[in-house]
PDB file of N, CA and C in Angstrom:
ATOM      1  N   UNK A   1       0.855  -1.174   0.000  1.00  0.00           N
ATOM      2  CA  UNK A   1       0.000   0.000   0.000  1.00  0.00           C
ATOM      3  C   UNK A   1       0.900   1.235   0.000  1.00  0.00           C
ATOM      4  N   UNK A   2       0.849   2.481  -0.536  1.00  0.00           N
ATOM      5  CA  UNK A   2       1.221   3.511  -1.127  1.00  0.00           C
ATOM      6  C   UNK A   2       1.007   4.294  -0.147  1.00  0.00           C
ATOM      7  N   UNK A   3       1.884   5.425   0.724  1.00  0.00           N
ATOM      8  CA  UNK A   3       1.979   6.317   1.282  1.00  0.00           C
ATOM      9  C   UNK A   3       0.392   7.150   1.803  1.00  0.00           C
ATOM     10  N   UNK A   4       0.203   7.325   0.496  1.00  0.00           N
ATOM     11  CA  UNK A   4      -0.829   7.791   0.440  1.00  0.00           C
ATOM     12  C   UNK A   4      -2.525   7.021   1.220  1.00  0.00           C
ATOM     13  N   UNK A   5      -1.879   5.561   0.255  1.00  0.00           N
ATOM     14  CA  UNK A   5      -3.256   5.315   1.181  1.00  0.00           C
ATOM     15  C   UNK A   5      -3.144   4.585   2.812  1.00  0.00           C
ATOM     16  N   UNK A   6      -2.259   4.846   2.742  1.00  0.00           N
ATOM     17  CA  UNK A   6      -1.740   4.554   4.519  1.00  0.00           C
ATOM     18  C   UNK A   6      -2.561   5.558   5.279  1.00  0.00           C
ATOM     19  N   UNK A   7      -2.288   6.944   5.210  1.00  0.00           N
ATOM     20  CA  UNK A   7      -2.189   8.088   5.656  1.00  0.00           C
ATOM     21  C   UNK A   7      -4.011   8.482   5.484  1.00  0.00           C
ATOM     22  N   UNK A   8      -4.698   7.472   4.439  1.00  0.00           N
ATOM     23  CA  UNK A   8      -6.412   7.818   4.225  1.00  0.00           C
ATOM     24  C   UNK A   8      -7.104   6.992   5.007  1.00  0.00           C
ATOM     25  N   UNK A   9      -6.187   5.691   4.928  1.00  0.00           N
ATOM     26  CA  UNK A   9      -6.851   4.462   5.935  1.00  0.00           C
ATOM     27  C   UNK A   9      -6.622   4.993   7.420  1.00  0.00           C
ATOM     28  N   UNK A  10      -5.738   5.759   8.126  1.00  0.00           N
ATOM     29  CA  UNK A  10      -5.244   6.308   9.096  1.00  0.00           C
ATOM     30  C   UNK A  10      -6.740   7.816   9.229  1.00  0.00           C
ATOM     31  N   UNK A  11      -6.836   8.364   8.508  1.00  0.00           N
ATOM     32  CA  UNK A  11      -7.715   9.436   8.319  1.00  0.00           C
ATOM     33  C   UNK A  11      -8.974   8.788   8.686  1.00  0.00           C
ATOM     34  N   UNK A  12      -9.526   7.876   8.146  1.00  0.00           N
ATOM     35  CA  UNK A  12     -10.566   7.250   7.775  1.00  0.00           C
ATOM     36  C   UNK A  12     -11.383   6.641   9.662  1.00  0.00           C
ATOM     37  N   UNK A  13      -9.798   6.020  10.136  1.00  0.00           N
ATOM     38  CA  UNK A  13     -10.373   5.328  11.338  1.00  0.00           C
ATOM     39  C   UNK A  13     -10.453   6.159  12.455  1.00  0.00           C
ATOM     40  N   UNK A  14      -9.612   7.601  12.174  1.00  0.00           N
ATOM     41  CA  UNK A  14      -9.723   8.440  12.789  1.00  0.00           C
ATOM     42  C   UNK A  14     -11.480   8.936  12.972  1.00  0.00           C
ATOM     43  N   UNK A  15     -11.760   9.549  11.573  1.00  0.00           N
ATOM     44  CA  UNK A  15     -13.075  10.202  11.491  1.00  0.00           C
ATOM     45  C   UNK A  15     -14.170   8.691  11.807  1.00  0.00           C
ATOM     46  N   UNK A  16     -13.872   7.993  12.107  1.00  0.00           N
ATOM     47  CA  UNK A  16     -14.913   7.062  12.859  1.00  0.00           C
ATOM     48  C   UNK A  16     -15.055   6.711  14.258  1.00  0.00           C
ATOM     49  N   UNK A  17     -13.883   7.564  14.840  1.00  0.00           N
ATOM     50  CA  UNK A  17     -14.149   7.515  16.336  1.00  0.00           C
ATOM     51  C   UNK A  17     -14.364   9.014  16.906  1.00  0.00           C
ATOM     52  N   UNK A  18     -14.506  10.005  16.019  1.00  0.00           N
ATOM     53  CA  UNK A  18     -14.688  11.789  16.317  1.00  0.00           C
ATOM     54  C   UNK A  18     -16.226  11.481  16.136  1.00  0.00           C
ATOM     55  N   UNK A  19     -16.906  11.733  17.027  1.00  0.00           N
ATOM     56  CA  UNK A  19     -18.359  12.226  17.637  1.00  0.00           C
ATOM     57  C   UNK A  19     -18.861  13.349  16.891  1.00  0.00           C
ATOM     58  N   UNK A  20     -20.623  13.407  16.272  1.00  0.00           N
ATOM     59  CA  UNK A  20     -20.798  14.328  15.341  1.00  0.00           C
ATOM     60  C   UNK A  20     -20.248  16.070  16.405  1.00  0.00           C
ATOM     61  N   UNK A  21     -20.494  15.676  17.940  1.00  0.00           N
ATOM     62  CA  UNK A  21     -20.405  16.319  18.515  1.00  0.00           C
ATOM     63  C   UNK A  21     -19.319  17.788  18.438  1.00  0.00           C
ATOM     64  N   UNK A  22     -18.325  16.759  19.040  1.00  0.00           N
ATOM     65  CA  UNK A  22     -16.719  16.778  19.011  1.00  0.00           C
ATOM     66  C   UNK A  22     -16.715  17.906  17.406  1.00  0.00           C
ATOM     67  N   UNK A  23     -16.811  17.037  16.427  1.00  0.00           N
ATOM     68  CA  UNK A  23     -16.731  17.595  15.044  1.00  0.00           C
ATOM     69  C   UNK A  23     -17.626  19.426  15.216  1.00  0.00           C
ATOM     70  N   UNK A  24     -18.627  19.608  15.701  1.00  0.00           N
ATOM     71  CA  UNK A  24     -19.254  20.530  15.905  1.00  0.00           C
ATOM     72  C   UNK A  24     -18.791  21.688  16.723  1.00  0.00           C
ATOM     73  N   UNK A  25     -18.210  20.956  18.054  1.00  0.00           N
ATOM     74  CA  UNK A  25     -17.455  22.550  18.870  1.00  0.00           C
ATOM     75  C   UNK A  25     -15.950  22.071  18.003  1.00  0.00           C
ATOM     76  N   UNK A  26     -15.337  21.626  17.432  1.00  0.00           N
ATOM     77  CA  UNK A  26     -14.076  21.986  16.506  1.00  0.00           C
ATOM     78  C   UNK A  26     -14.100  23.056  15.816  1.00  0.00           C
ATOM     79  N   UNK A  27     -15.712  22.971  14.739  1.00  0.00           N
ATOM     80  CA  UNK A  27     -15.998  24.093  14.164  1.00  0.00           C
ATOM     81  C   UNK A  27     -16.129  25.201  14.466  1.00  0.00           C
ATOM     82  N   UNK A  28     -17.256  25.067  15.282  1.00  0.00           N
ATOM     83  CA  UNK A  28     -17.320  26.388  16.379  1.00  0.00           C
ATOM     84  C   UNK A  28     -15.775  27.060  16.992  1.00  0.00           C
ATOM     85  N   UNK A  29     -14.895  26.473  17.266  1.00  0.00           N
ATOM     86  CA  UNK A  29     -13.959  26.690  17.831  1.00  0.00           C
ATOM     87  C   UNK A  29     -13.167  27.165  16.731  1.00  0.00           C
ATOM     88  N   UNK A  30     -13.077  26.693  15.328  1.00  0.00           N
ATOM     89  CA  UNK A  30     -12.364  27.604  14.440  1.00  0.00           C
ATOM     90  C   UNK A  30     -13.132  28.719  13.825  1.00  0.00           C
ATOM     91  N   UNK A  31     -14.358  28.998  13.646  1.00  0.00           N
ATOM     92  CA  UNK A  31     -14.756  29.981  13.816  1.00  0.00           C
ATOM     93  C   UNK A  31     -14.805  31.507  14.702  1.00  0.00           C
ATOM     94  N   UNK A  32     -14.768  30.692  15.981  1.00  0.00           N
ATOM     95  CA  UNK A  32     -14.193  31.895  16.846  1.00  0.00           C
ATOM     96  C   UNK A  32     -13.059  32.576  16.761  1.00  0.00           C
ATOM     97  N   UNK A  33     -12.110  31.467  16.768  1.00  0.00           N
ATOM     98  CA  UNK A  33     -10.660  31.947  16.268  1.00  0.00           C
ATOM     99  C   UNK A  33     -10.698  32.808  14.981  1.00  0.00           C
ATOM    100  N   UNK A  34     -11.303  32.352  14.330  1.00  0.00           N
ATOM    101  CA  UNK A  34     -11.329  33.418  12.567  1.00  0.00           C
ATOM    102  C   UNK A  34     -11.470  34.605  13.318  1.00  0.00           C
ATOM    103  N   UNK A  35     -12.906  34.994  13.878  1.00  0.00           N
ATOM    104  CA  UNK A  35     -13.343  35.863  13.919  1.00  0.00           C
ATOM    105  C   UNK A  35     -12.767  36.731  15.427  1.00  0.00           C
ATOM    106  N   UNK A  36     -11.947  36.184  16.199  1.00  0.00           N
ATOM    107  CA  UNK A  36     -11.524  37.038  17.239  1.00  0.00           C
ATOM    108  C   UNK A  36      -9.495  37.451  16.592  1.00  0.00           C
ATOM    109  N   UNK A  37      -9.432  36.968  15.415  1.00  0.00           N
ATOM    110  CA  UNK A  37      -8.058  37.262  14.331  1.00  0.00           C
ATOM    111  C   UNK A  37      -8.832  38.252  13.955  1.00  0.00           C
ATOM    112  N   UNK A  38      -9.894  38.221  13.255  1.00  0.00           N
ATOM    113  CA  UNK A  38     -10.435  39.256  12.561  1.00  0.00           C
ATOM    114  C   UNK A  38     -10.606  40.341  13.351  1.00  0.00           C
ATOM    115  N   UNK A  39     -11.107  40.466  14.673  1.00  0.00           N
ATOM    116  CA  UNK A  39     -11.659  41.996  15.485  1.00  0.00           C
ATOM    117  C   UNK A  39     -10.307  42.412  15.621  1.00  0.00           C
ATOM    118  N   UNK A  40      -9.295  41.738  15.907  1.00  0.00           N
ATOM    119  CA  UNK A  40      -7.797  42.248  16.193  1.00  0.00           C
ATOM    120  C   UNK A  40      -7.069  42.752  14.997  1.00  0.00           C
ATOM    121  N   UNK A  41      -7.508  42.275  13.526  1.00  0.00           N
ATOM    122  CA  UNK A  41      -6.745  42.900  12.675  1.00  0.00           C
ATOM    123  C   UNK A  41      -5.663  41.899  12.514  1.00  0.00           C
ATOM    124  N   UNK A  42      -5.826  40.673  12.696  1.00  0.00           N
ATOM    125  CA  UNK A  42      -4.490  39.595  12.136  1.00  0.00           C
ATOM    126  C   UNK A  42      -4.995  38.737  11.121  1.00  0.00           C
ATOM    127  N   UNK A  43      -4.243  38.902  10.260  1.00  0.00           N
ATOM    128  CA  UNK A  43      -4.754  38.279   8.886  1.00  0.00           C
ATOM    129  C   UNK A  43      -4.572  36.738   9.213  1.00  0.00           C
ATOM    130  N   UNK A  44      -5.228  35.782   8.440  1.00  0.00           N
ATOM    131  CA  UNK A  44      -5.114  34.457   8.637  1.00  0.00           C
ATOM    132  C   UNK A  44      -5.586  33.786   7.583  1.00  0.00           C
ATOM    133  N   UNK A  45      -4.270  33.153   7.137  1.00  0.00           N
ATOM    134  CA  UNK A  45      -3.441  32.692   5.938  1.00  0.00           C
ATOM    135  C   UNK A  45      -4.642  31.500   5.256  1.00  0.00           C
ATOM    136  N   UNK A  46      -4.552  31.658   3.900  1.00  0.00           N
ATOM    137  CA  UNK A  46      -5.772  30.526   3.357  1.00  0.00           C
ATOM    138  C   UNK A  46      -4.675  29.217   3.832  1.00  0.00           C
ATOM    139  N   UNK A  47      -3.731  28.723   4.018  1.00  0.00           N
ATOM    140  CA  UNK A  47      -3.440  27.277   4.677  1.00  0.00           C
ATOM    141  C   UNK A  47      -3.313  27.315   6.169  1.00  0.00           C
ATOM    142  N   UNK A  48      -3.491  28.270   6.652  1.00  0.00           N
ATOM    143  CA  UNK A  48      -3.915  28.244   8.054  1.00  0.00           C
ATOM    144  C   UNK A  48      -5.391  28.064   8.387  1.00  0.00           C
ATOM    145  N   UNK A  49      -6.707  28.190   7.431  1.00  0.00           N
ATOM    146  CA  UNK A  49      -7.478  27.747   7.398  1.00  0.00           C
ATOM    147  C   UNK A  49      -7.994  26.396   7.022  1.00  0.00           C
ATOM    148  N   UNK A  50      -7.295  26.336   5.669  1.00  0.00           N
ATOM    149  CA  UNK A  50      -7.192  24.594   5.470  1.00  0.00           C
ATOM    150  C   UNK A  50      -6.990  23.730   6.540  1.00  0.00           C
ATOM    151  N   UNK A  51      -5.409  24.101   7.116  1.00  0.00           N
ATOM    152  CA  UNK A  51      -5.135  23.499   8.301  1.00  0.00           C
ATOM    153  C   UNK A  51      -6.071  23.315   9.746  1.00  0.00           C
ATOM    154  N   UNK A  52      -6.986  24.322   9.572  1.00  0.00           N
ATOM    155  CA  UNK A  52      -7.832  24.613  10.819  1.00  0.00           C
ATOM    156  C   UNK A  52      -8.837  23.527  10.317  1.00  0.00           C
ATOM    157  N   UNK A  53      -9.754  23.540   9.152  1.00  0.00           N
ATOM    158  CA  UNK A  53     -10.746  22.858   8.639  1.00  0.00           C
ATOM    159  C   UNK A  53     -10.128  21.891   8.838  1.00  0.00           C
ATOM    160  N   UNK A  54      -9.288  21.091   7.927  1.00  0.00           N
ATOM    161  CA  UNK A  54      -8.666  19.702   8.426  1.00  0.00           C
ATOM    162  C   UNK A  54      -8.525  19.166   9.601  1.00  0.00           C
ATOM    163  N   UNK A  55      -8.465  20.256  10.648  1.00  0.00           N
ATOM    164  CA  UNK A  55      -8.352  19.860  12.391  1.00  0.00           C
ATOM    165  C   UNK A  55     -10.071  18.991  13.195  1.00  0.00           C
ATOM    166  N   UNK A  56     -10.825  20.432  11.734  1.00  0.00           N
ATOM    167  CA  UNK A  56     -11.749  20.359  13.072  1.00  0.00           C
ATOM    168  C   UNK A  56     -12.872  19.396  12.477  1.00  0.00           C
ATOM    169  N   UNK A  57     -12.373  18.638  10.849  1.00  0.00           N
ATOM    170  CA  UNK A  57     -12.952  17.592  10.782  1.00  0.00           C
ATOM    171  C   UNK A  57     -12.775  16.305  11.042  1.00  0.00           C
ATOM    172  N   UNK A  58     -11.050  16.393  12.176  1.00  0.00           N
ATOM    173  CA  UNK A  58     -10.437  14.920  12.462  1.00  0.00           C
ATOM    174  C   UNK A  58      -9.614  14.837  11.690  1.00  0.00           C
ATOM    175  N   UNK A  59      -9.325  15.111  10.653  1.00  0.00           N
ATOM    176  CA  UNK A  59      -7.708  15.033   9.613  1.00  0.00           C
ATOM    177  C   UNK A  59      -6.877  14.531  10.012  1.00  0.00           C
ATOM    178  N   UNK A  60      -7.137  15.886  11.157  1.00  0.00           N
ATOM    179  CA  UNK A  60      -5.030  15.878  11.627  1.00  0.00           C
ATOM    180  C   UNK A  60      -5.394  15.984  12.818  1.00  0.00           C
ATOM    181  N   UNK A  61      -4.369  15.671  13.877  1.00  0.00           N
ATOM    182  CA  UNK A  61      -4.308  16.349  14.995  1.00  0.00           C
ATOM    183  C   UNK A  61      -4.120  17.564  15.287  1.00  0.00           C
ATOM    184  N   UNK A  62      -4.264  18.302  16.797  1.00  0.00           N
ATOM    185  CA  UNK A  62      -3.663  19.120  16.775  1.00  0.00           C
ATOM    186  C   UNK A  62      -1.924  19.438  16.680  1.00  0.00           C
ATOM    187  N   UNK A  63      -1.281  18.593  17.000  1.00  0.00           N
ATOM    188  CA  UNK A  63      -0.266  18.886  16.864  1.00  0.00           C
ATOM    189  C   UNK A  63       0.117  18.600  15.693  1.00  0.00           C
ATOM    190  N   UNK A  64      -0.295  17.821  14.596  1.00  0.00           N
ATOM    191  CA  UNK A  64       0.363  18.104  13.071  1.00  0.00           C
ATOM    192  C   UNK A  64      -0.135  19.410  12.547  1.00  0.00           C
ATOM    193  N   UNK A  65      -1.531  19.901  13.198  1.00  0.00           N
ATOM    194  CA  UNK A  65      -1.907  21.212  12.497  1.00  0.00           C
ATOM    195  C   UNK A  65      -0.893  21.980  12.843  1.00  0.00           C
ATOM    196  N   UNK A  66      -0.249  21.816  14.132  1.00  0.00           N
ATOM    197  CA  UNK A  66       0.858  23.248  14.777  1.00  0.00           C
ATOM    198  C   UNK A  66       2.050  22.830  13.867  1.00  0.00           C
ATOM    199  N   UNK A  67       2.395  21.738  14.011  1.00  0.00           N
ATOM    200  CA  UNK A  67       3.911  21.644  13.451  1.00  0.00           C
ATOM    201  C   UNK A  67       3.918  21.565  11.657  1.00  0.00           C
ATOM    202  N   UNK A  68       2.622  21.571  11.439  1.00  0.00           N
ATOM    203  CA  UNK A  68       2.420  22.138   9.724  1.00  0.00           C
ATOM    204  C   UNK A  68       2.384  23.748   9.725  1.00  0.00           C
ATOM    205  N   UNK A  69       1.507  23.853  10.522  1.00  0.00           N
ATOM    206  CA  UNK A  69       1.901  25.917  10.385  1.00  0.00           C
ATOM    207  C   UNK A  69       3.248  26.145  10.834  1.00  0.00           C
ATOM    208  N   UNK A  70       3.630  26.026  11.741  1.00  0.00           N
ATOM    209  CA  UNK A  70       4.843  26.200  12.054  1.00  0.00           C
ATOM    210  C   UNK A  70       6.414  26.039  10.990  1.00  0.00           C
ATOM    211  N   UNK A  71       5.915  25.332  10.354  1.00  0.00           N
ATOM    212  CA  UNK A  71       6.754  24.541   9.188  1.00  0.00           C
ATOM    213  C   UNK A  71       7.240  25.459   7.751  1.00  0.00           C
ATOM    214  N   UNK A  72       5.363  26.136   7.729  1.00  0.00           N
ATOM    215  CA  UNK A  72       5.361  27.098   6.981  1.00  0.00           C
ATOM    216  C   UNK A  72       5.719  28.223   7.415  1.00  0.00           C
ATOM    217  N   UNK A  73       5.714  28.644   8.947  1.00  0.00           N
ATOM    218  CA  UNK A  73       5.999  29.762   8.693  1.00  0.00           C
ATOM    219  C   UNK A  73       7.568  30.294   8.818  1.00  0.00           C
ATOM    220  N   UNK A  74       8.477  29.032   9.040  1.00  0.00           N
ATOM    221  CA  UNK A  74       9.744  29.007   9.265  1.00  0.00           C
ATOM    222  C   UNK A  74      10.189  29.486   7.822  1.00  0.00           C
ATOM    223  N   UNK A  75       9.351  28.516   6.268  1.00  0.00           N
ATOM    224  CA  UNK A  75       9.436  28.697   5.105  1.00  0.00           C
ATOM    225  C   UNK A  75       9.405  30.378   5.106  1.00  0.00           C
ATOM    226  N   UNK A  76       8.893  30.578   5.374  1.00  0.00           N
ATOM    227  CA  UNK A  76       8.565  31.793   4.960  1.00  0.00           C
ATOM    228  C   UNK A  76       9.360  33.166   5.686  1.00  0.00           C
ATOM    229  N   UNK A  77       9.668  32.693   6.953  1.00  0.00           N
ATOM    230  CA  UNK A  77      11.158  33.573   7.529  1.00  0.00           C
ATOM    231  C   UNK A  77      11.956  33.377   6.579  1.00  0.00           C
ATOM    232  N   UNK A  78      12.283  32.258   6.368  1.00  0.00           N
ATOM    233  CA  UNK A  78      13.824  32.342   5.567  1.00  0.00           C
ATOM    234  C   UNK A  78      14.010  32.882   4.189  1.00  0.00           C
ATOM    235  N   UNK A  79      12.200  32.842   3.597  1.00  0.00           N
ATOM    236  CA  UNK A  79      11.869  33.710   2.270  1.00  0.00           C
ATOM    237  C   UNK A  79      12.598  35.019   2.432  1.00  0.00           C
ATOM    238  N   UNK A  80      11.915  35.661   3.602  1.00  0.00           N
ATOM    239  CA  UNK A  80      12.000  37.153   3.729  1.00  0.00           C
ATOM    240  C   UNK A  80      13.649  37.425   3.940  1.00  0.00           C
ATOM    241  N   UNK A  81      14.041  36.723   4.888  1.00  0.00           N
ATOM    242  CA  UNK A  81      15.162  36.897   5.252  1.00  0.00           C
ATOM    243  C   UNK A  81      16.378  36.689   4.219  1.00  0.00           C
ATOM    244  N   UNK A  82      16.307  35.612   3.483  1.00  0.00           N
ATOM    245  CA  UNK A  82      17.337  36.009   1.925  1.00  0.00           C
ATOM    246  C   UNK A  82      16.835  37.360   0.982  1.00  0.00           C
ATOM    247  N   UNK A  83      15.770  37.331   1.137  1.00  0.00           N
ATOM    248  CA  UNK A  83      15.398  38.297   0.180  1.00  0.00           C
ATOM    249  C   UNK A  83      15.877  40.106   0.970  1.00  0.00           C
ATOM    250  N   UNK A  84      16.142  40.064   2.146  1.00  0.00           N
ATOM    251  CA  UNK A  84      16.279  41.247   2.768  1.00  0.00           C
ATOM    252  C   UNK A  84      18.141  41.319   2.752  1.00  0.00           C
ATOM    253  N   UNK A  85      18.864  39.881   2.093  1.00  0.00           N
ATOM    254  CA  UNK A  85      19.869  39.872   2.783  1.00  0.00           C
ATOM    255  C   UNK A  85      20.994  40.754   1.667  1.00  0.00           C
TER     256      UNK A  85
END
């Protein structure tokens, strides 16, 4: 079996033990977050949303969601930072 479908069969048995519940304050819970980024004026990145949606339908954990943003945003220091150098 192929990387890939490791990682769907892994997805799969996940989203069969997340409660419609659970799935519901996830949402709620990335919604708030949108919208308390938003009253503050902090922009929030279309794969920081992906990443959020993917969380709060069981995808990922939380900690692959952190250490995927995180990942990117290291990418993206080191963008700025050659480009300033």
């Amino acid at each position: 079996m192929c990387w890939d479908g490791i990682l769907n069969k892994i997805r799969e048995s996940r989203n069969l033990y997340m409660t419609a519940i659970t799935k519901e304050r996830r949402i709620q819970a990335v919604k708030l977050a949108d919208a308390l980024n938003a009253i503050e004026g902090v922009p929030v990145s279309d794969y920081a949303q992906t990443l959020s949606a993917c969380w709060a339908r069981g995808e990922l954990t939380g900690e692959q969601m952190k250490t995927a943003l995180l990942a990117s945003h290291r990418k993206l220091a080191e963008r700025e930072n050659h480009a300033h150098a």
